[in-house]
N, C-alpha and C. Protein backbone atom coordinates (compact mmCIF):
# COMPACT_ATOMS: atom_id res chain seq x y z
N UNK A 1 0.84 -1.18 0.00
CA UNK A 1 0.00 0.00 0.00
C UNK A 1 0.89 1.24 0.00
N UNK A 2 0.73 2.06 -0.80
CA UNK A 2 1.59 3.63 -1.19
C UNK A 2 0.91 3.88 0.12
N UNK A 3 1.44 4.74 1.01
CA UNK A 3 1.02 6.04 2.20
C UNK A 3 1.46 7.38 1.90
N UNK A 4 1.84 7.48 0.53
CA UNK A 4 2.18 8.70 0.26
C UNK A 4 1.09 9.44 -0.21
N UNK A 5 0.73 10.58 0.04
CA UNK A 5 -0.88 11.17 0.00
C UNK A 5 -0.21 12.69 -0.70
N UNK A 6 -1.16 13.36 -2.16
CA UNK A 6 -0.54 14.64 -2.96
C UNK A 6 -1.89 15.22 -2.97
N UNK A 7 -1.82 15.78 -3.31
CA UNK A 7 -2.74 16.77 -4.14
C UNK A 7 -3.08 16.84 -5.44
N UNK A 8 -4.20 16.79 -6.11
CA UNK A 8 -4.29 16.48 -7.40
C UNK A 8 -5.43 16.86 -8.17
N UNK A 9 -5.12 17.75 -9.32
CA UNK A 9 -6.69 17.97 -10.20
C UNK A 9 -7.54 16.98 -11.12
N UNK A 10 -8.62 16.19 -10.67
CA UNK A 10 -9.14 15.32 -11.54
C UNK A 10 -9.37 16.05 -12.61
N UNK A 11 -9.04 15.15 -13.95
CA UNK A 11 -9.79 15.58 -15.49
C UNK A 11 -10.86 16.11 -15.35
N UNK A 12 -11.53 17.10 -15.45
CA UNK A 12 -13.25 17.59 -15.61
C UNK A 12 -13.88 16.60 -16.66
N UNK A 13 -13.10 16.34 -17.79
CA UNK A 13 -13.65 15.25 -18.62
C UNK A 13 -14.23 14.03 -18.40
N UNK A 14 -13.32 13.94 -17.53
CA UNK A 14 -13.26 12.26 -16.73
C UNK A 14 -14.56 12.47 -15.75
N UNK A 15 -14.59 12.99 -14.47
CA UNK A 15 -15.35 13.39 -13.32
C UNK A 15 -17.18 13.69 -14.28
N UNK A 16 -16.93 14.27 -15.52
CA UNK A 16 -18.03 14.64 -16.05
C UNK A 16 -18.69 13.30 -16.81
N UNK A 17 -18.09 12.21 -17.30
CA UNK A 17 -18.40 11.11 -17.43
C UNK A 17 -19.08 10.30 -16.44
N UNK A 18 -17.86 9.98 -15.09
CA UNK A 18 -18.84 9.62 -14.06
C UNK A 18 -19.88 9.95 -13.35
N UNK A 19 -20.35 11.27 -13.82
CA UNK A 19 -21.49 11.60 -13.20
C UNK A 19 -22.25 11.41 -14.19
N UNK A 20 -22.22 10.89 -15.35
CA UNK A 20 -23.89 10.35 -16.18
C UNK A 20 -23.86 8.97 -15.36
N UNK A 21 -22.94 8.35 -14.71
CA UNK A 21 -23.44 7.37 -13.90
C UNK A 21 -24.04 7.41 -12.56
N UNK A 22 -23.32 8.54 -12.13
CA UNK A 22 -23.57 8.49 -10.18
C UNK A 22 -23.63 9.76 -10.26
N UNK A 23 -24.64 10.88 -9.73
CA UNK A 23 -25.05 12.20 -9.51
C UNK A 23 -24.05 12.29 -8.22
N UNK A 24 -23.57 11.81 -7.70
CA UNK A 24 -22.37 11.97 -6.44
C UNK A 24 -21.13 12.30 -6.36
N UNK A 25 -20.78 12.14 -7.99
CA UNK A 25 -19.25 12.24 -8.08
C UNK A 25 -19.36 13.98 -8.28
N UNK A 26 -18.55 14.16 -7.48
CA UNK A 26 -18.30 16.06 -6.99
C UNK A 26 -17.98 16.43 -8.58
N UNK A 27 -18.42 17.65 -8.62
CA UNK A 27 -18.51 18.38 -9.77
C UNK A 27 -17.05 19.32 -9.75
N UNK A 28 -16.72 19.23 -11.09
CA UNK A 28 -14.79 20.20 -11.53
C UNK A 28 -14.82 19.98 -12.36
N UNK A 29 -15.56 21.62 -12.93
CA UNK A 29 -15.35 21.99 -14.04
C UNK A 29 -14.23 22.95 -14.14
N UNK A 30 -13.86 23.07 -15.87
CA UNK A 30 -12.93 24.24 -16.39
C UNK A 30 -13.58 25.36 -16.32
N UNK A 31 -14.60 25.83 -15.73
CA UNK A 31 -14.76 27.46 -15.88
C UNK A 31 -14.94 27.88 -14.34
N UNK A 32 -14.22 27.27 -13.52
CA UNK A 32 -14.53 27.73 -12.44
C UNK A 32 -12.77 26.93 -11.51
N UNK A 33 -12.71 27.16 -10.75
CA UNK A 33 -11.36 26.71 -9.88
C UNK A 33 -11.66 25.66 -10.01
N UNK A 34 -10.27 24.34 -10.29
CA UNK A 34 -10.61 23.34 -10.51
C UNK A 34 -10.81 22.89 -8.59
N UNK A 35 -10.54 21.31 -8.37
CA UNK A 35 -11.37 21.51 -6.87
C UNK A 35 -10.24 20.24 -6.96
N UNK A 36 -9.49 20.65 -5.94
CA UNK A 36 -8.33 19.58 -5.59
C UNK A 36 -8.71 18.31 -5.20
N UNK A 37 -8.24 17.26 -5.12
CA UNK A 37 -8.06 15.89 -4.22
C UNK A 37 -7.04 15.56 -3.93
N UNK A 38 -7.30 14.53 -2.82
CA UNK A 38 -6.66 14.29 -1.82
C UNK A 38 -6.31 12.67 -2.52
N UNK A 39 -4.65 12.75 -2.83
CA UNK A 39 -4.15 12.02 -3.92
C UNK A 39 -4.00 10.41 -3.00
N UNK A 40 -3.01 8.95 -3.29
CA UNK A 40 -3.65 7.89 -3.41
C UNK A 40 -3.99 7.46 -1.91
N UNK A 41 -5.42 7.04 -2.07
CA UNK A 41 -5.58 6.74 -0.39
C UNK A 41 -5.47 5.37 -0.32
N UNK A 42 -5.36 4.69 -1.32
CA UNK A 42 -5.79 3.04 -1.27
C UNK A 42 -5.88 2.35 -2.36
N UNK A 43 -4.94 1.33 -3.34
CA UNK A 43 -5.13 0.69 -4.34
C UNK A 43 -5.65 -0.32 -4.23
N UNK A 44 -7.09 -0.82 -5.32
CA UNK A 44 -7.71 -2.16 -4.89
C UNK A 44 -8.31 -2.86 -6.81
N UNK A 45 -7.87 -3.12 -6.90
CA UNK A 45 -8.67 -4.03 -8.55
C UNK A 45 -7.30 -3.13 -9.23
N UNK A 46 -6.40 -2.67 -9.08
CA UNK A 46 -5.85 -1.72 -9.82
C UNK A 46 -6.14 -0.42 -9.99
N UNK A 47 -6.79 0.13 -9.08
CA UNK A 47 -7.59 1.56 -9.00
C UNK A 47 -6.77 1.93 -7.88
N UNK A 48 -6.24 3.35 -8.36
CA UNK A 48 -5.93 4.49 -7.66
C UNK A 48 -7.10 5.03 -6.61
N UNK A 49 -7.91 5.48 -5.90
CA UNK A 49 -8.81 6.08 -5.22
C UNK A 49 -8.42 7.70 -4.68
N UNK A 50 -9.28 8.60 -5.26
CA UNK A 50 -8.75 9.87 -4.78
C UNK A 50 -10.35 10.17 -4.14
N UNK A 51 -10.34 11.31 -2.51
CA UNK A 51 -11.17 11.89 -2.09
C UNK A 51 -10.83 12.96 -2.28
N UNK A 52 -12.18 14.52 -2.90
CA UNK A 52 -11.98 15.88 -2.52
C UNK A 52 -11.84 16.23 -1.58
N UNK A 53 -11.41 17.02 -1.17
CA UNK A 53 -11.23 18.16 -0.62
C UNK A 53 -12.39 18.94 -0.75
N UNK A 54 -13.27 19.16 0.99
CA UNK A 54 -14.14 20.48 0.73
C UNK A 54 -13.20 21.88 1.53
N UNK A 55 -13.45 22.95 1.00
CA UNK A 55 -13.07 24.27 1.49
C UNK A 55 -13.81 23.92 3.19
N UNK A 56 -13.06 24.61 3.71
CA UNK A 56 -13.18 24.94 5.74
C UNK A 56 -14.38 25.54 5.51
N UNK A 57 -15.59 25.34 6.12
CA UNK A 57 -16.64 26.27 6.77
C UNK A 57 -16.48 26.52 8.30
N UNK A 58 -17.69 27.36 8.92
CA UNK A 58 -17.32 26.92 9.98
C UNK A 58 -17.88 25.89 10.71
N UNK A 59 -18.91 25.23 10.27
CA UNK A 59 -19.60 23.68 10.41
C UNK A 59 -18.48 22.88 10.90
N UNK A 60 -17.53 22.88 9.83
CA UNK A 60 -16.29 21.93 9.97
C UNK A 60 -15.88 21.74 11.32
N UNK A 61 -15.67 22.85 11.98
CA UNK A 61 -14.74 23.16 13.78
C UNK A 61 -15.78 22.64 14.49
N UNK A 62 -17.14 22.26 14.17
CA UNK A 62 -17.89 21.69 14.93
C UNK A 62 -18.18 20.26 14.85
N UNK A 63 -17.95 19.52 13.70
CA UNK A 63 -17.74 18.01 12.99
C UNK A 63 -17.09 17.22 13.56
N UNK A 64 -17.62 16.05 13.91
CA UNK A 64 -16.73 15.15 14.62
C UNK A 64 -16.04 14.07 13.29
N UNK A 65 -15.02 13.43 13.18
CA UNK A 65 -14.92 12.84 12.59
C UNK A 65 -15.79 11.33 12.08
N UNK A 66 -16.52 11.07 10.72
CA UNK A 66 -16.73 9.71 10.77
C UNK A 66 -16.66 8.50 9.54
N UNK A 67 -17.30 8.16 9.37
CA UNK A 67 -16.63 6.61 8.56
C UNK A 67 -16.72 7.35 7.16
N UNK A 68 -17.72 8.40 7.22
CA UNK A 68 -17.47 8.74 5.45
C UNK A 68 -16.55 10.10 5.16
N UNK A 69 -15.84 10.49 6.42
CA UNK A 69 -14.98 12.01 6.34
C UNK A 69 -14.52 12.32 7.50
N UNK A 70 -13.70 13.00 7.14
CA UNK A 70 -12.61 13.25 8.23
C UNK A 70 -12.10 14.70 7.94
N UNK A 71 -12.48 15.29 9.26
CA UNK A 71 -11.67 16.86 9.46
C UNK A 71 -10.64 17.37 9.43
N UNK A 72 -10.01 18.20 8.17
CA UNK A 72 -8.51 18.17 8.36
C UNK A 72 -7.89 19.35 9.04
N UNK A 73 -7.41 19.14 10.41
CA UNK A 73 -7.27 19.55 11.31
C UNK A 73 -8.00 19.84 12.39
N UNK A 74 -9.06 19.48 12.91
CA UNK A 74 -10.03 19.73 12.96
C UNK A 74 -11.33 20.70 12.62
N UNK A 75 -11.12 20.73 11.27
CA UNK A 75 -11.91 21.49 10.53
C UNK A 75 -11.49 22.69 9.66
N UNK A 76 -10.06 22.89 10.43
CA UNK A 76 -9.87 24.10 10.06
C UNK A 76 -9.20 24.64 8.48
N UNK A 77 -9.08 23.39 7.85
CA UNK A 77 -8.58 23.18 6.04
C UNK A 77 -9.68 22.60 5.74
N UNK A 78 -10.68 22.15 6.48
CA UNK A 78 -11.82 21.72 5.24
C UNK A 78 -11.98 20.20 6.09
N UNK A 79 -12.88 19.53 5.24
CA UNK A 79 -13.24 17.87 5.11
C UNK A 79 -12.71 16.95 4.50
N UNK A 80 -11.97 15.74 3.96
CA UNK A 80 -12.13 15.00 3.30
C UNK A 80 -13.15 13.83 3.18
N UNK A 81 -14.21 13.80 1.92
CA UNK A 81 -15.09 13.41 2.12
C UNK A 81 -14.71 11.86 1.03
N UNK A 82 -14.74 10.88 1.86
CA UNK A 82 -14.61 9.53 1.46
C UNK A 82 -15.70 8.77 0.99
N UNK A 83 -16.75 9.28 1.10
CA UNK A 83 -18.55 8.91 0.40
C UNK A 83 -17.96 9.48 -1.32
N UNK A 84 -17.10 10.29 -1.87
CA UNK A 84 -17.27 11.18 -2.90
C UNK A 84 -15.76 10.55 -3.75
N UNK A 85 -15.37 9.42 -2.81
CA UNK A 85 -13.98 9.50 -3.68
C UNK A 85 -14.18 8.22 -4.67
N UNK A 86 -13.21 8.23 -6.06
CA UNK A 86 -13.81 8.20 -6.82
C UNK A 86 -12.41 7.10 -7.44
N UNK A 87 -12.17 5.97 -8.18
CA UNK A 87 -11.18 5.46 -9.12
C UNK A 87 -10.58 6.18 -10.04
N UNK A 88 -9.21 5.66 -10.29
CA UNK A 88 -8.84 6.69 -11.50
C UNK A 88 -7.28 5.83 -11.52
N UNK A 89 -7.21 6.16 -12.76
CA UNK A 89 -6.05 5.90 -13.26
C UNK A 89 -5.14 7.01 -13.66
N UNK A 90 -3.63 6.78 -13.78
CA UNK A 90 -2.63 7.74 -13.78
C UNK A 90 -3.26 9.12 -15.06
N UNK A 91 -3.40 8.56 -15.86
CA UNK A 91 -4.26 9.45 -16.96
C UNK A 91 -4.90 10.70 -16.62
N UNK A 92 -5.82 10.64 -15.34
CA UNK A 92 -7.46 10.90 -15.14
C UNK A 92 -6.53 12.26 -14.41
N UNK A 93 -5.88 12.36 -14.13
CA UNK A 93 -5.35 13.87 -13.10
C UNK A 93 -3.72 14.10 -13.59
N UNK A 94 -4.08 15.38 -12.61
CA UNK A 94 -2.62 15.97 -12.56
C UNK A 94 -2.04 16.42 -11.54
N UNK A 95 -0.86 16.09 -10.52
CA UNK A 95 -0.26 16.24 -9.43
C UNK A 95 0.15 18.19 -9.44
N UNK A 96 -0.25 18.66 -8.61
CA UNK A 96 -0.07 19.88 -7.71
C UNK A 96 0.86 20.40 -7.27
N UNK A 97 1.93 21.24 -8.00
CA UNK A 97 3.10 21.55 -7.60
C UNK A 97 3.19 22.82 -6.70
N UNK A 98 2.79 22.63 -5.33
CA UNK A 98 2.54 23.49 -4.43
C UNK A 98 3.24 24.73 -4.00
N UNK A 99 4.81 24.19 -4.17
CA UNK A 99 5.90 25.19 -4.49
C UNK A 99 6.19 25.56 -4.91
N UNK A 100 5.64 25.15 -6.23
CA UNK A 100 6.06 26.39 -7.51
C UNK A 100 4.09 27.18 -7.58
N UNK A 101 3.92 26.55 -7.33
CA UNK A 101 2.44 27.45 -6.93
C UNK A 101 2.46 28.84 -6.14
N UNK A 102 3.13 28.32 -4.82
CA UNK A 102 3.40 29.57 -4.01
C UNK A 102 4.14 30.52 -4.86
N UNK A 103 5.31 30.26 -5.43
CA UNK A 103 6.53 31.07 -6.12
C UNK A 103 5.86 31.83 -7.01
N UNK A 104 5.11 31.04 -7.98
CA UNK A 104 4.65 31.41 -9.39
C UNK A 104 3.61 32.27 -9.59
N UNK A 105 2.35 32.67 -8.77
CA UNK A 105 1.06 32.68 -8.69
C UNK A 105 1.55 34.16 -8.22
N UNK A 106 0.10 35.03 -8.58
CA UNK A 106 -0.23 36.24 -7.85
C UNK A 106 -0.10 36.20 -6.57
N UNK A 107 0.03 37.72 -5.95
CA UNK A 107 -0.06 37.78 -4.52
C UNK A 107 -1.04 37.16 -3.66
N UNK A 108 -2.65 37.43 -4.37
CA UNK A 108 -3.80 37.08 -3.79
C UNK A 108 -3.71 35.43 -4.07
N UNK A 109 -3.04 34.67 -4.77
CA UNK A 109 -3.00 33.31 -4.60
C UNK A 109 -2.39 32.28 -3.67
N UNK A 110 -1.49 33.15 -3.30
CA UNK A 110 -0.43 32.88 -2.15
C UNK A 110 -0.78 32.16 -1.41
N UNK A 111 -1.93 33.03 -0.92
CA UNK A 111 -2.35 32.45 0.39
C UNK A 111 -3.02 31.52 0.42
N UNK A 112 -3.85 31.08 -0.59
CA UNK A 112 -4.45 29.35 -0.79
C UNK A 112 -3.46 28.76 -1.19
N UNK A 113 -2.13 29.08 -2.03
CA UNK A 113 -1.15 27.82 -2.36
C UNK A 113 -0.70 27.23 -0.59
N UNK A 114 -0.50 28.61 0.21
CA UNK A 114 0.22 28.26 0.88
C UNK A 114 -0.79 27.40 2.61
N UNK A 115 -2.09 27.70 2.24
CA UNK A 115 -2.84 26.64 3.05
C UNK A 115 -3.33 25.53 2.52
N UNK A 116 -2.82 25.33 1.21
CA UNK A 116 -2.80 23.85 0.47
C UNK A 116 -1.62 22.88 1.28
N UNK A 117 -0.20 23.89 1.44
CA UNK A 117 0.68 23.19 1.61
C UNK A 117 0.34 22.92 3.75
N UNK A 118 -0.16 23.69 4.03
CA UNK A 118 -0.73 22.98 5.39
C UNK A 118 -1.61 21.89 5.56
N UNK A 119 -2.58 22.41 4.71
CA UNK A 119 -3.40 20.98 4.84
C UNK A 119 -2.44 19.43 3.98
N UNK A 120 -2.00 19.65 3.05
CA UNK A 120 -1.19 18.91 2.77
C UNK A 120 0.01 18.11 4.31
N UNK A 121 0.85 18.79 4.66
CA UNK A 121 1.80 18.54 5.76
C UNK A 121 0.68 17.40 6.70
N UNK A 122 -0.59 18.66 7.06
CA UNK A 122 -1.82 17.52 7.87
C UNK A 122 -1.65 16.35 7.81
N UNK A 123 -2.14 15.82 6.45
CA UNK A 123 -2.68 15.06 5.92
C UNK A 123 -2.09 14.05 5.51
N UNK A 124 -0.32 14.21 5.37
CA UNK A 124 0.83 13.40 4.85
C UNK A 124 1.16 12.97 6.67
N UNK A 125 1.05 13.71 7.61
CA UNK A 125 1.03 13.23 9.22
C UNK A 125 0.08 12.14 9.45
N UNK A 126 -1.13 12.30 8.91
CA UNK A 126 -1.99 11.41 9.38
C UNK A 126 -2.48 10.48 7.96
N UNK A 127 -1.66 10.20 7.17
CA UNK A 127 -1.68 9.19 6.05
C UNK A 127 -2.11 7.62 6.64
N UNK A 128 -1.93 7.49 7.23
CA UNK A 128 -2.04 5.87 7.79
C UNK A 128 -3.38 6.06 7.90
N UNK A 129 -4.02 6.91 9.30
CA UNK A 129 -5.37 6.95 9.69
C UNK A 129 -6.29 7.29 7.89
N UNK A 130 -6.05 8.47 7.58
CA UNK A 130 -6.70 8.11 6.02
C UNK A 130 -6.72 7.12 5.13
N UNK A 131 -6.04 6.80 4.97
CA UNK A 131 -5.72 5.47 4.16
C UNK A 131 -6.82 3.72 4.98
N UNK A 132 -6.71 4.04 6.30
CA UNK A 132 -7.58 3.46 6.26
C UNK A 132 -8.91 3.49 6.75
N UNK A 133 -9.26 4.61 6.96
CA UNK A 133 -10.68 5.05 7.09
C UNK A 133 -11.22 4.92 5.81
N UNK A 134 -10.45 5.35 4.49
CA UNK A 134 -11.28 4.98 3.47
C UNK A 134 -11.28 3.96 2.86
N UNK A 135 -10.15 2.87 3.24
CA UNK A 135 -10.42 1.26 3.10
C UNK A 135 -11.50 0.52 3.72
N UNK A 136 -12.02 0.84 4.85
CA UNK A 136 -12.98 0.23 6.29
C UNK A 136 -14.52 1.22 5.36
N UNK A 137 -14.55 2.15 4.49
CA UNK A 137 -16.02 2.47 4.61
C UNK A 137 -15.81 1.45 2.71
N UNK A 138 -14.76 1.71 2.06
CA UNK A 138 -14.80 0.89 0.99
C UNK A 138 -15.75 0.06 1.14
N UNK A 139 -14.59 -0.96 2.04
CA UNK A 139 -15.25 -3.05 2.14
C UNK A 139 -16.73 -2.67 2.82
N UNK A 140 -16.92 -1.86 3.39
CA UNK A 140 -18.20 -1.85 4.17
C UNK A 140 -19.34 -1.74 3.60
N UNK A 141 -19.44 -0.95 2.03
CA UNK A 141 -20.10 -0.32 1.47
C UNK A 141 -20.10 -1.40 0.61
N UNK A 142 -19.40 -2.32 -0.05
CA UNK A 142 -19.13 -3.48 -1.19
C UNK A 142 -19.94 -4.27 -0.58
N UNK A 143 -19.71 -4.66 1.47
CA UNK A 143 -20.24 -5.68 1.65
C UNK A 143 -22.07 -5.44 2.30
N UNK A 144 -22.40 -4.28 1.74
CA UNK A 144 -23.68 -3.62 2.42
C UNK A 144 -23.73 -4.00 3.66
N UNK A 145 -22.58 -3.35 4.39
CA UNK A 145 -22.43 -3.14 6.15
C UNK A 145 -22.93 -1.33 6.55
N UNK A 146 -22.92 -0.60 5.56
CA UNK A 146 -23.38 0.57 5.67
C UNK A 146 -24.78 0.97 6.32
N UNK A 147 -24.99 1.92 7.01
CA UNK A 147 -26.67 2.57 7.84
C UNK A 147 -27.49 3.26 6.20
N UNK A 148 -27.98 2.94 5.88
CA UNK A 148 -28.69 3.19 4.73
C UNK A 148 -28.30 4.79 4.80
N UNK A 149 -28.29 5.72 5.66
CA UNK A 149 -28.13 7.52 5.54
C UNK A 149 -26.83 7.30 5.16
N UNK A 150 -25.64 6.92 4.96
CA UNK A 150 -24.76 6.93 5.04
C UNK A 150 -24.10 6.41 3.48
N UNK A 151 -24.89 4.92 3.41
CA UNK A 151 -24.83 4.29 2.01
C UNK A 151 -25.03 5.15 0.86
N UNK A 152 -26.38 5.85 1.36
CA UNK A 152 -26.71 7.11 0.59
C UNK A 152 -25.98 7.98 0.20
N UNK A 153 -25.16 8.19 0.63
CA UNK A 153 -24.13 9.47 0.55
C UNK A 153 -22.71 9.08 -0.03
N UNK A 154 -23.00 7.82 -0.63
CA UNK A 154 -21.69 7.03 -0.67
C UNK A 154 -21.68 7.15 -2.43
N UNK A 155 -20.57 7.18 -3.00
CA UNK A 155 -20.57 7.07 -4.69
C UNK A 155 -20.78 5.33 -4.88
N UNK A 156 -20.84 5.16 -6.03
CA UNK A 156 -21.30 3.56 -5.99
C UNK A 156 -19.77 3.21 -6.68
N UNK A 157 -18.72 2.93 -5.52
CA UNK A 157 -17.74 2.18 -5.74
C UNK A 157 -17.51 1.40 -7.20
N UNK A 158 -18.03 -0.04 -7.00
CA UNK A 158 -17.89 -0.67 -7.97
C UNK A 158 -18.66 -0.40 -9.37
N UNK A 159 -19.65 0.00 -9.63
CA UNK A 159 -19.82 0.61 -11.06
C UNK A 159 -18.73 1.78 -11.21
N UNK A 160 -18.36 2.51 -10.77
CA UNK A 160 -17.23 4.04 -10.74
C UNK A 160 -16.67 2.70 -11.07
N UNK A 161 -15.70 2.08 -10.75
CA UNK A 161 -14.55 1.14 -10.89
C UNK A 161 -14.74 0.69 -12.68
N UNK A 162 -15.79 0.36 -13.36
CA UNK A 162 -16.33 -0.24 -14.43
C UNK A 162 -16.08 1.00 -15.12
N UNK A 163 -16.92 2.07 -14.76
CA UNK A 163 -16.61 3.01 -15.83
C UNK A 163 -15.48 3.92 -15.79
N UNK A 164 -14.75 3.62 -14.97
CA UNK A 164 -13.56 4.24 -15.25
C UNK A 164 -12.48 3.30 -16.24
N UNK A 165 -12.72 2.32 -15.96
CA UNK A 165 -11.68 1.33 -16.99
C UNK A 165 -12.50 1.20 -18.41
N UNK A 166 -14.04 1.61 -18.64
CA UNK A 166 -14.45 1.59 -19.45
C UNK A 166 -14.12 3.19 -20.36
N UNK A 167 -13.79 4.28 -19.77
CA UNK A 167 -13.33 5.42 -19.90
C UNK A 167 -12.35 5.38 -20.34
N UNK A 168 -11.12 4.64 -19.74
CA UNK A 168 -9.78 4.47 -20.02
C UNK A 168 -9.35 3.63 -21.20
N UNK A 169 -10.42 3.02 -21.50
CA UNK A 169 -10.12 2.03 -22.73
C UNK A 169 -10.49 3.15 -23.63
N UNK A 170 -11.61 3.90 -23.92
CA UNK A 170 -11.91 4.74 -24.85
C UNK A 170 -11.33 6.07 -24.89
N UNK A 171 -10.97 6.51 -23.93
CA UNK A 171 -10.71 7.90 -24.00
C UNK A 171 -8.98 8.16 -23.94
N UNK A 172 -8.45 7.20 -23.43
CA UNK A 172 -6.63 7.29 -22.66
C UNK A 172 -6.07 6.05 -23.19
């Protein structure tokens, strides 16, 4: 199992495919900021697995952690939401060069490159615990061990798995 955890922009192409299957898979489009993820949490059939990243509200500082997301820091960089994460192959994204982000970018960008690279540090600290919180709701959800509110909120794993290799044959 990789424990190395990046940052990463899914294809909008790709993400826009899986949602004619599953209305769950988080929306990133090109006309708007693309919407980072939270790079490999877990390889299983040959699938990469990436979760988004939601922006910090202040809901978040009040969130306890649970089987479908986890607070990064306690709330204070946002959620990673493991109901939303999705297969993909090397193709489907592009890795986040955070430091040349900071360097490269306007003044006013700075400051999100540079609380990317916090929540990042987070998140590469607590790689183990991620990695397997989103293995334990995986098998749980495959083996319908899930509370139906919860299942609900979950992307449908194994079809995502189908049409992403069905994607990859046609499109990559």
């Amino acid at each position: 199992m990789n424990e190395s955890l990046k940052l990463v922009i899914i294809d909008s192409k790709y993400c826009n495919y899986l949602r004619k299957y599953d209305y769950r898979v988080p929306y990133n489009s090109d006309l708007k900021e693309l919407r980072p993820f939270v790079g490999v949490l877990f390889k299983i059939n040959n699938y990469e697995y990436f979760a988004p990243l939601f922006s910090p509200k202040p809901k978040h500082s009040k969130m306890k952690n649970a089987i479908d997301f986890i607070c990064i820091d306690g709330g204070k960089y946002g959620i990673i939401n493991f109901n939303n994460m999705i297969p993909v192959f090397e193709g489907n994204y592009k890795t986040i060069d955070i430091e040349k982000n900071i360097i490269t970018t306007a003044k006013e960008r700075r400051k999100y490159y540079r609380m990317q690279a916090e929540e990042l540090m987070w998140i590469s600290e607590h790689s183990t615990k991620i990695i397997n919180q989103a293995i334990k709701l995986y098998f749980k959800y495959k083996e319908n061990k899930l509370p139906d509110i919860i299942k609900n909120r979950c992307c449908n794993f194994q079809l995502l798995e189908e049409k992403c290799r069905e994607y990859n044959e046609i499109f990559i």
